[in-house]
N, C-alpha and C. Protein backbone atom coordinates (compact mmCIF):
# COMPACT_ATOMS: atom_id res chain seq x y z
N UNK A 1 73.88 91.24 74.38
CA UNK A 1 75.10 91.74 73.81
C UNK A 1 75.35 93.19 74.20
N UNK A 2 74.12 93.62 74.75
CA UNK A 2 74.14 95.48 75.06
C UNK A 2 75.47 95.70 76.24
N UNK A 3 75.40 94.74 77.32
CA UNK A 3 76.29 94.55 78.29
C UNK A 3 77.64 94.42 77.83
N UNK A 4 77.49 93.57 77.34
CA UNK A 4 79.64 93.45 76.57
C UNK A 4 79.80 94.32 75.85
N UNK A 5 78.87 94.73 75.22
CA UNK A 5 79.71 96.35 74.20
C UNK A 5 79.73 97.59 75.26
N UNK A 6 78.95 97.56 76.28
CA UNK A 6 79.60 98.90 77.30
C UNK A 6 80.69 98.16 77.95
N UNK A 7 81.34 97.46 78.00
CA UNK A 7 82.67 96.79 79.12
C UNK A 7 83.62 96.93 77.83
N UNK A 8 83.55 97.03 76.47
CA UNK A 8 84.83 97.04 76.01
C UNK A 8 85.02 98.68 75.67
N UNK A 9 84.74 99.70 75.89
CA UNK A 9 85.38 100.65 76.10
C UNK A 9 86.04 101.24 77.67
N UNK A 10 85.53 100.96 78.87
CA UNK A 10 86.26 100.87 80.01
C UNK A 10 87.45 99.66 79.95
N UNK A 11 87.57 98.70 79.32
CA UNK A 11 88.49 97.72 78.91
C UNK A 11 89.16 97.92 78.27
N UNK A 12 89.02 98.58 77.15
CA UNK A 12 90.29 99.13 76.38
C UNK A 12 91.00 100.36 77.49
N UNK A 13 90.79 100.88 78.17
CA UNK A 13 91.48 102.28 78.66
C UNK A 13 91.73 101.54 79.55
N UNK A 14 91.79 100.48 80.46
CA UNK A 14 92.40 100.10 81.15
C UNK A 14 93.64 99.06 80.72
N UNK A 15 93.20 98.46 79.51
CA UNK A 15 94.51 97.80 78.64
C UNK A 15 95.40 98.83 78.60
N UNK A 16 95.23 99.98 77.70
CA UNK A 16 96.01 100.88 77.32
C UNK A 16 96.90 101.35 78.52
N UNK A 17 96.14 101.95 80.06
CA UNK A 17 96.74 102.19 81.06
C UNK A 17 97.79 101.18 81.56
N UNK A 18 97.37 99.98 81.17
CA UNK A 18 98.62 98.37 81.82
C UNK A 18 99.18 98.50 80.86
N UNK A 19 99.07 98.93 79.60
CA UNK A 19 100.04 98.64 78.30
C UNK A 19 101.27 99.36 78.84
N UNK A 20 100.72 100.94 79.04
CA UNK A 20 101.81 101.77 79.31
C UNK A 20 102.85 101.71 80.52
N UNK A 21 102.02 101.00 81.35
CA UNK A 21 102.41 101.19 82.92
C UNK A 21 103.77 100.11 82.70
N UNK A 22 103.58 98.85 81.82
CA UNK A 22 104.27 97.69 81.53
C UNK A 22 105.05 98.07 81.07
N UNK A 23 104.82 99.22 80.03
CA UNK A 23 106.52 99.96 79.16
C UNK A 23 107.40 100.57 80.06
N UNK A 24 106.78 101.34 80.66
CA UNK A 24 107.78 101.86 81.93
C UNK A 24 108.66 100.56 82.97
N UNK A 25 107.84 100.09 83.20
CA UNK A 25 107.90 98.88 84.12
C UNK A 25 109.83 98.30 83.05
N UNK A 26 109.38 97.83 82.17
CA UNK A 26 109.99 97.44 80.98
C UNK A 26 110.87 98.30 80.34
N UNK A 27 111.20 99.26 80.67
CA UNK A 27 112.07 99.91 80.35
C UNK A 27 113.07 101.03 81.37
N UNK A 28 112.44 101.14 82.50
CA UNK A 28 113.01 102.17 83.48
C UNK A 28 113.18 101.60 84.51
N UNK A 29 111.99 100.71 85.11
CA UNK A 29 112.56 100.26 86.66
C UNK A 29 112.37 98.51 86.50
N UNK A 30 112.74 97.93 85.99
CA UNK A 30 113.22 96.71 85.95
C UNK A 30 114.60 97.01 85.32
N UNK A 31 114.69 97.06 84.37
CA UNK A 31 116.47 97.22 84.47
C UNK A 31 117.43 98.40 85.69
N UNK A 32 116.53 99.10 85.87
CA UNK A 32 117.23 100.42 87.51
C UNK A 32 117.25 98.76 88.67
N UNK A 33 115.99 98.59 88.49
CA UNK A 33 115.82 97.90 90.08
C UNK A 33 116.88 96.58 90.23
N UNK A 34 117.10 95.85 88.83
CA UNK A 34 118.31 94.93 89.05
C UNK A 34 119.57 95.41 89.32
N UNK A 35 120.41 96.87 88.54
CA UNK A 35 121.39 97.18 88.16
C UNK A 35 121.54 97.79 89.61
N UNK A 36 120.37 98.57 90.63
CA UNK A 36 120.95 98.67 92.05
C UNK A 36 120.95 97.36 92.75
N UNK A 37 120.46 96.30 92.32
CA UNK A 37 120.07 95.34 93.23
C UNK A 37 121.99 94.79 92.58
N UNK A 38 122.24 94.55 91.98
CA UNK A 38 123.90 94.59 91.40
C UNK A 38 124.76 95.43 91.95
N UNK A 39 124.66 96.22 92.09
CA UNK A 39 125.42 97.44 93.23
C UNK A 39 125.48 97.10 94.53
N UNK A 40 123.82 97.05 95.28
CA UNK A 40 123.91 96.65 96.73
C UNK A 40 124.41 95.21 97.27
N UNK A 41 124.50 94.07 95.98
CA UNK A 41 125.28 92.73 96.42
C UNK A 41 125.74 92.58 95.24
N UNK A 42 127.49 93.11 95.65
CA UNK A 42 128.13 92.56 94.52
C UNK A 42 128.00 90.82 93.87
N UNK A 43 127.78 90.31 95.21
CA UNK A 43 128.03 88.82 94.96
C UNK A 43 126.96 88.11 94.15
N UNK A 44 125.92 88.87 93.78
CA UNK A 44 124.80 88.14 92.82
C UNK A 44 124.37 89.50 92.03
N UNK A 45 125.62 89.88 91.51
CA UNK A 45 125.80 90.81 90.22
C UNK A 45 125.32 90.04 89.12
N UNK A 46 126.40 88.86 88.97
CA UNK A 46 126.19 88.26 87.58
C UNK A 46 124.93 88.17 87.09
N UNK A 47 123.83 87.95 88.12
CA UNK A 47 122.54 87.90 87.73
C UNK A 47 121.88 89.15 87.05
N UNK A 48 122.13 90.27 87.25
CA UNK A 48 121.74 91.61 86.45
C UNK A 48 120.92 91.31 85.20
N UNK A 49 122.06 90.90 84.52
CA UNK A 49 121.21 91.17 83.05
C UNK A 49 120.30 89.86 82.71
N UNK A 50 120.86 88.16 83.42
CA UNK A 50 119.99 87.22 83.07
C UNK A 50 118.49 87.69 83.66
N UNK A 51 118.40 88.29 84.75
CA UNK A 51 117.64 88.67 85.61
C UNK A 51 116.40 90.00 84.76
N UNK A 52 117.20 90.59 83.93
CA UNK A 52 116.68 91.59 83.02
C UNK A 52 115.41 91.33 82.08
N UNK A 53 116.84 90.13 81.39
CA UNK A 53 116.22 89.96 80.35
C UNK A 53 114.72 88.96 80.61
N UNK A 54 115.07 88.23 81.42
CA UNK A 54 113.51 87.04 81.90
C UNK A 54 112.28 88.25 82.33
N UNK A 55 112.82 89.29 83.38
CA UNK A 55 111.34 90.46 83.44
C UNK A 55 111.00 91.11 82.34
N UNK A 56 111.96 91.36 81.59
CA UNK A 56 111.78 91.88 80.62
C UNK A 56 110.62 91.11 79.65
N UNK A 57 111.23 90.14 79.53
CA UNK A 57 110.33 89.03 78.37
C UNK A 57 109.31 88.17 78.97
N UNK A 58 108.93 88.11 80.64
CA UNK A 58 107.67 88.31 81.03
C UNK A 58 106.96 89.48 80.57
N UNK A 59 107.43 90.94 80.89
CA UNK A 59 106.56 91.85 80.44
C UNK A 59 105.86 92.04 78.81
N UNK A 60 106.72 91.52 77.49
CA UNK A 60 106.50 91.24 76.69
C UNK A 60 105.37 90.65 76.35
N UNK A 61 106.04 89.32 76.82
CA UNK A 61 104.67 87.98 76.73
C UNK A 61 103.13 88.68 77.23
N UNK A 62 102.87 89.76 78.46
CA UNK A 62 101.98 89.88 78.89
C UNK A 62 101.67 90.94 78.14
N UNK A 63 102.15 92.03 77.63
CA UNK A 63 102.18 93.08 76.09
C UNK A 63 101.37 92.45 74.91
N UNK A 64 101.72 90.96 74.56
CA UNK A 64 101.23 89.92 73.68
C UNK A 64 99.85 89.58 74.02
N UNK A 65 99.99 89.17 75.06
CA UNK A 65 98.56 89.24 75.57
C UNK A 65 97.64 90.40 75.55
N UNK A 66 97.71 91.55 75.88
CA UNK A 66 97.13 92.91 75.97
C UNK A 66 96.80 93.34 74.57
N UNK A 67 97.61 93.12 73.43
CA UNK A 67 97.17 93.14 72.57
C UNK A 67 96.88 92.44 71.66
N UNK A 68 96.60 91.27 71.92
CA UNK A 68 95.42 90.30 71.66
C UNK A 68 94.70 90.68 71.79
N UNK A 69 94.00 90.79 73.24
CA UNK A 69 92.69 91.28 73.64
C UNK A 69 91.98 92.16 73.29
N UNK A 70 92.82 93.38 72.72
CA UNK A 70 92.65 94.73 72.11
C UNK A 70 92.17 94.10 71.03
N UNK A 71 92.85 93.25 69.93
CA UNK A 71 92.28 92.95 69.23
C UNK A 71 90.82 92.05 69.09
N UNK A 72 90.85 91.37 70.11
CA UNK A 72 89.67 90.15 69.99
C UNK A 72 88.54 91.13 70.50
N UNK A 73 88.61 92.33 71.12
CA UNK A 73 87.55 93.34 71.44
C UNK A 73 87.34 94.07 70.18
N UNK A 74 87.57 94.29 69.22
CA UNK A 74 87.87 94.93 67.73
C UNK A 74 87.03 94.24 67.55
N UNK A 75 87.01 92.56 67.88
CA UNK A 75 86.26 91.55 66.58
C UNK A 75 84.83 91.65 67.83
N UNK A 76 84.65 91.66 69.17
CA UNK A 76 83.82 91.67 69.64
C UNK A 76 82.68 93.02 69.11
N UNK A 77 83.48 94.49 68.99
CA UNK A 77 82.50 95.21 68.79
C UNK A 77 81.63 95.23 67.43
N UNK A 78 82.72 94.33 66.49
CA UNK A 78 81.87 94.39 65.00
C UNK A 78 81.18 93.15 64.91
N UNK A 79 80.99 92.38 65.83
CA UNK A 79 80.36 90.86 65.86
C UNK A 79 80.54 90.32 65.29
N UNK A 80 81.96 89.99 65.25
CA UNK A 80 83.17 89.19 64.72
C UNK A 80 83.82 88.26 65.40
N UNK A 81 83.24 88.02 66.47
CA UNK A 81 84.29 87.24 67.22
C UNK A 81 84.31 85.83 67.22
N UNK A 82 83.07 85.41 66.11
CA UNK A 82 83.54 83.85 66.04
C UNK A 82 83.70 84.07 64.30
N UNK A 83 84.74 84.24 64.34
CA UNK A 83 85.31 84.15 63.02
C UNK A 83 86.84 83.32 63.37
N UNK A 84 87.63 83.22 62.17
CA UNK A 84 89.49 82.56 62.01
C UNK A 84 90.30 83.44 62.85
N UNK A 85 89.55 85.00 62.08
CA UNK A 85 91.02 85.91 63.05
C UNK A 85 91.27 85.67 64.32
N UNK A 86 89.66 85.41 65.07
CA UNK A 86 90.00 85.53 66.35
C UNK A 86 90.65 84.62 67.05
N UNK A 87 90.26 83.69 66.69
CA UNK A 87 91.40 82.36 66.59
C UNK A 87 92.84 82.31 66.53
N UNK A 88 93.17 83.07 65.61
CA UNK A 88 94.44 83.69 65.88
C UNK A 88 95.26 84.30 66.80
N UNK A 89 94.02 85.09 66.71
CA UNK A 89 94.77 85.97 68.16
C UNK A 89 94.02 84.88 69.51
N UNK A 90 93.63 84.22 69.89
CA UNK A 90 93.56 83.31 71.53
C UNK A 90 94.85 82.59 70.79
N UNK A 91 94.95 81.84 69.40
CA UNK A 91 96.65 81.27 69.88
C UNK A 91 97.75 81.94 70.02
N UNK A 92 97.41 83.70 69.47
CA UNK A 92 98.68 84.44 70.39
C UNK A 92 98.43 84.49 71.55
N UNK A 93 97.81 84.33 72.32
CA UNK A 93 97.79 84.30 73.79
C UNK A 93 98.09 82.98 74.26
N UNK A 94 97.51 81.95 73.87
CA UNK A 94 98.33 80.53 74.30
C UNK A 94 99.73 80.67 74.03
N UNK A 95 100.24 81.08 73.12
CA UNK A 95 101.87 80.92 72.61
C UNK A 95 102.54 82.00 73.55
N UNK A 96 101.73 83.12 73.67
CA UNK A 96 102.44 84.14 74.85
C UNK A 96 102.63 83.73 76.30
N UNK A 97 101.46 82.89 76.81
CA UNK A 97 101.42 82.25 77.79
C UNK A 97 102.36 80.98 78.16
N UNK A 98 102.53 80.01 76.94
CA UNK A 98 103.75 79.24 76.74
C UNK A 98 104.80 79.36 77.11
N UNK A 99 105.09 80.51 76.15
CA UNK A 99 106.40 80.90 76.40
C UNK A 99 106.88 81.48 77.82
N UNK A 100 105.96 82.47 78.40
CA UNK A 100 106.33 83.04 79.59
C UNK A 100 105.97 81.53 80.63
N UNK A 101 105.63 80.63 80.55
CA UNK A 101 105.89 79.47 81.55
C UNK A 101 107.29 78.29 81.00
N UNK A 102 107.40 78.41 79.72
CA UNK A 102 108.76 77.79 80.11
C UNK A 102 109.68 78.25 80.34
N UNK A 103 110.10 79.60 80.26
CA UNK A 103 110.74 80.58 80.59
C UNK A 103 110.97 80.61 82.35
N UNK A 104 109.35 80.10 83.04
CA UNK A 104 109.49 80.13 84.53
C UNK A 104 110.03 79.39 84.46
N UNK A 105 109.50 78.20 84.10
CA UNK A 105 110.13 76.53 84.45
C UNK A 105 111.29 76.60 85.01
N UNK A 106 112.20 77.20 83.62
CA UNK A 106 113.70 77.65 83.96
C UNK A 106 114.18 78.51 85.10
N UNK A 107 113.32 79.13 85.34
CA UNK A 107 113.65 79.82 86.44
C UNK A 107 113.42 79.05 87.55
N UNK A 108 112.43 78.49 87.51
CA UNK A 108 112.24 77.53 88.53
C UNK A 108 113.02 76.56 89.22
N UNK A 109 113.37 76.09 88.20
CA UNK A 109 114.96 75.00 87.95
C UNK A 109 115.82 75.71 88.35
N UNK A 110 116.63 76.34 88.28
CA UNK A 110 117.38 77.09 88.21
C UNK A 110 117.54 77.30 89.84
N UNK A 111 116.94 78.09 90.41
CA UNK A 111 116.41 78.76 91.29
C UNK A 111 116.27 77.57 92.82
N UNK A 112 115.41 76.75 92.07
CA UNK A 112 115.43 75.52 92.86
C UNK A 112 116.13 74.60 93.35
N UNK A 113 117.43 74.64 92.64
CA UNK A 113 118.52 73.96 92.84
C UNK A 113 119.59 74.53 93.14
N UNK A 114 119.34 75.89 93.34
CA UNK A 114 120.66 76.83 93.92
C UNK A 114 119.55 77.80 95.55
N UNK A 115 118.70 77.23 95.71
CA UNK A 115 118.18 78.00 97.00
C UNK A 115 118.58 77.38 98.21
N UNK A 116 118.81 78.27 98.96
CA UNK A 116 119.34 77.97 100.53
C UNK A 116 118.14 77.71 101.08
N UNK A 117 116.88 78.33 101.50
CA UNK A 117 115.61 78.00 102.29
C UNK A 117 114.39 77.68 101.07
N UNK A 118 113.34 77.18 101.08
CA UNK A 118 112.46 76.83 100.25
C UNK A 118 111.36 78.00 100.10
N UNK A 119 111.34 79.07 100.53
CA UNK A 119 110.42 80.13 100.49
C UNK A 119 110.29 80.79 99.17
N UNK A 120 111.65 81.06 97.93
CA UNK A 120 111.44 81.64 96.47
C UNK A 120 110.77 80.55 96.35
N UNK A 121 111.74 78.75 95.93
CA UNK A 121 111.18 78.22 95.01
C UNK A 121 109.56 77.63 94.90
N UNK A 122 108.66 77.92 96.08
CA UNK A 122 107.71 77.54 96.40
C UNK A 122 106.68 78.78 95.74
N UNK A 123 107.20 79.96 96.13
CA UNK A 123 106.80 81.02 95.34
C UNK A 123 106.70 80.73 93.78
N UNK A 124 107.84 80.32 93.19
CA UNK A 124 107.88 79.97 91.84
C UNK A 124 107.37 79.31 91.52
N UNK A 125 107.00 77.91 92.45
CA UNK A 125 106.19 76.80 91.74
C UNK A 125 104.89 77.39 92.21
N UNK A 126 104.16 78.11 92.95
CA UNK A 126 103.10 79.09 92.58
C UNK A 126 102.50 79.68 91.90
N UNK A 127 103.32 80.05 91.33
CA UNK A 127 103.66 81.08 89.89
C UNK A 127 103.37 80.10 88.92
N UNK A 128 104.09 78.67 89.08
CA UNK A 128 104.15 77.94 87.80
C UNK A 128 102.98 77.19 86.93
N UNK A 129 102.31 76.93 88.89
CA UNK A 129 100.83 76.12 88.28
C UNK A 129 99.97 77.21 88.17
N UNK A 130 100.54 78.16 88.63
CA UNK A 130 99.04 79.26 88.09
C UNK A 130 98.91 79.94 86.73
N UNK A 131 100.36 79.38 86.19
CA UNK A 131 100.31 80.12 84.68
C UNK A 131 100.00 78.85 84.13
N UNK A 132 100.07 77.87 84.56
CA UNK A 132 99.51 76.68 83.50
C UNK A 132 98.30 76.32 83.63
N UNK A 133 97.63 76.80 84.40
CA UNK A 133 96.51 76.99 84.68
C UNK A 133 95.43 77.95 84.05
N UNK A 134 96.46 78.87 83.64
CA UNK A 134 95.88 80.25 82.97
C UNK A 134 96.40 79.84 81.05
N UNK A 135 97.14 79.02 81.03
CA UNK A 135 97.04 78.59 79.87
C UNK A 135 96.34 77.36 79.54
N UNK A 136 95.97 76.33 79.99
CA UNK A 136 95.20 75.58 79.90
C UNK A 136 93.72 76.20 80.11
N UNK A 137 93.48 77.31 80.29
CA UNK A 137 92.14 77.54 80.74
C UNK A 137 91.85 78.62 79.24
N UNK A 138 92.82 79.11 78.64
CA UNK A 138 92.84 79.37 77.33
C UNK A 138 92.78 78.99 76.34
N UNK A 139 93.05 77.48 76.31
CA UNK A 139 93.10 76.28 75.24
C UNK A 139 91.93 75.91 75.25
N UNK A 140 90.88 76.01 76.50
CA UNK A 140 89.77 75.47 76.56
C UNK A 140 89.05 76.62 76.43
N UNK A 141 89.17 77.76 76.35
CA UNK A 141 88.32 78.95 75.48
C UNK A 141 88.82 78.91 74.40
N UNK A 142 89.29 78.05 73.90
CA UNK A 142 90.43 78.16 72.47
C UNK A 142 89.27 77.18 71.72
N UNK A 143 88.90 76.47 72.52
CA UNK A 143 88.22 74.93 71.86
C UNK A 143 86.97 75.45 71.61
N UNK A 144 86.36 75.93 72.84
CA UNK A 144 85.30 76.71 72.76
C UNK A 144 84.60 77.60 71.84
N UNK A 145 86.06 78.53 71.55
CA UNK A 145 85.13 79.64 70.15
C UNK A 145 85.19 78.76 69.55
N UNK A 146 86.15 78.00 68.99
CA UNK A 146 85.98 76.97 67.57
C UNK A 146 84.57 76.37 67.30
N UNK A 147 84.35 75.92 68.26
CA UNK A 147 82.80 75.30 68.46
C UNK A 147 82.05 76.03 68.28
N UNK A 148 82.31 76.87 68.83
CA UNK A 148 80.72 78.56 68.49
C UNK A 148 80.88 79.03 67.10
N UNK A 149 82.30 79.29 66.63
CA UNK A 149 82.70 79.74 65.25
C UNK A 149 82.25 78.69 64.28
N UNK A 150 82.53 77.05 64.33
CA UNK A 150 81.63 76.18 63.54
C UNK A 150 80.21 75.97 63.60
N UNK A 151 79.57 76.21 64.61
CA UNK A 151 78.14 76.51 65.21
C UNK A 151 77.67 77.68 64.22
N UNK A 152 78.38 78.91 64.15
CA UNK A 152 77.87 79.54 63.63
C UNK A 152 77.69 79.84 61.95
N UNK A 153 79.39 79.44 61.71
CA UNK A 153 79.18 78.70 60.29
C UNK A 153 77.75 78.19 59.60
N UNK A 154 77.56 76.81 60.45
CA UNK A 154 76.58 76.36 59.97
C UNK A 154 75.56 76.96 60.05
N UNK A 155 75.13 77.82 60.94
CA UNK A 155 73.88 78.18 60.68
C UNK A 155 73.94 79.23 59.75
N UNK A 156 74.46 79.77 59.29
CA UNK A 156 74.84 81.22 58.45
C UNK A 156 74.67 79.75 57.13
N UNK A 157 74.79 79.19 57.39
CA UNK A 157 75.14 78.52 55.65
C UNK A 157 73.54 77.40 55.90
N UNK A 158 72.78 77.59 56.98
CA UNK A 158 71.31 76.91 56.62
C UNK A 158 70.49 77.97 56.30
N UNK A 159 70.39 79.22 56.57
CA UNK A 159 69.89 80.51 56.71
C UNK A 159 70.05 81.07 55.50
């Protein structure tokens, strides 16, 4: 356990550094970078703000995630982590992860049926199995603490 408690203080300062980097991201140059990308082709203006709001609420979802983790490192340093809370927080990260893939889906769709060459939507469906991938691979660390958290239950209650 000596090993994982020195990785969650270089882990938190690097959350914190993506936390912040994501606010900017999320607030200054994702809405700049559409609103010139709206300027330099008038003709796929309309997209601006739908375009906004989906980076936008990717960056969110991955915010959701970041501070999860912040938290499930909270329960790691007090040797807490197979407890309910933490549980909680991996299904805020499944539900953050959710959401930011049906959100692609749509984009996907979307995207897929209005593309001239196949080079985005292939990108997207890239994108798509790798986030379901990254959420299914969470459900199964999801299953996992449960098992360690009832594992440990019991032995705390033979002891």
């Amino acid at each position: 356990m000596l090993t994982e408690h020195r990785a969650v203080g270089p882990l938190r300062v690097f959350l914190v550094l993506l936390f912040g980097i994501l606010v900017v991201f999320q607030t200054l140059s994702l809405p700049g970078t559409f609103a010139h990308m709206a300027k330099e082709s008038p003709n796929d203006a309309y997209l601006r703000w739908p375009a906004t709001a989906v980076t936008v609420f990717w960056v969110l979802c991955i915010q959701v995630v970041i501070v999860a983790t912040w938290q499930l490192l909270t329960l790691v340093k007090r040797d807490r982590i197979f407890s309910e809370p933490a549980l909680r927080w991996v299904d805020a990260i499944v539900w953050a992860i959710a959401a930011a893939w049906v959100v692609l889906l749509g984009v996907f769709l979307y995207v897929g049926f209005n593309a001239g060459d196949p080079g985005l939507p292939m990108l997207l469906f890239l994108m798509l199995v790798g986030v379901a991938v990254l959420g299914l691979l969470m459900v199964v660390m999801r299953a996992l603490l449960r098992q360690a958290t009832t594992l440990r239950t019991d032995m705390e209650a033979v002891i």
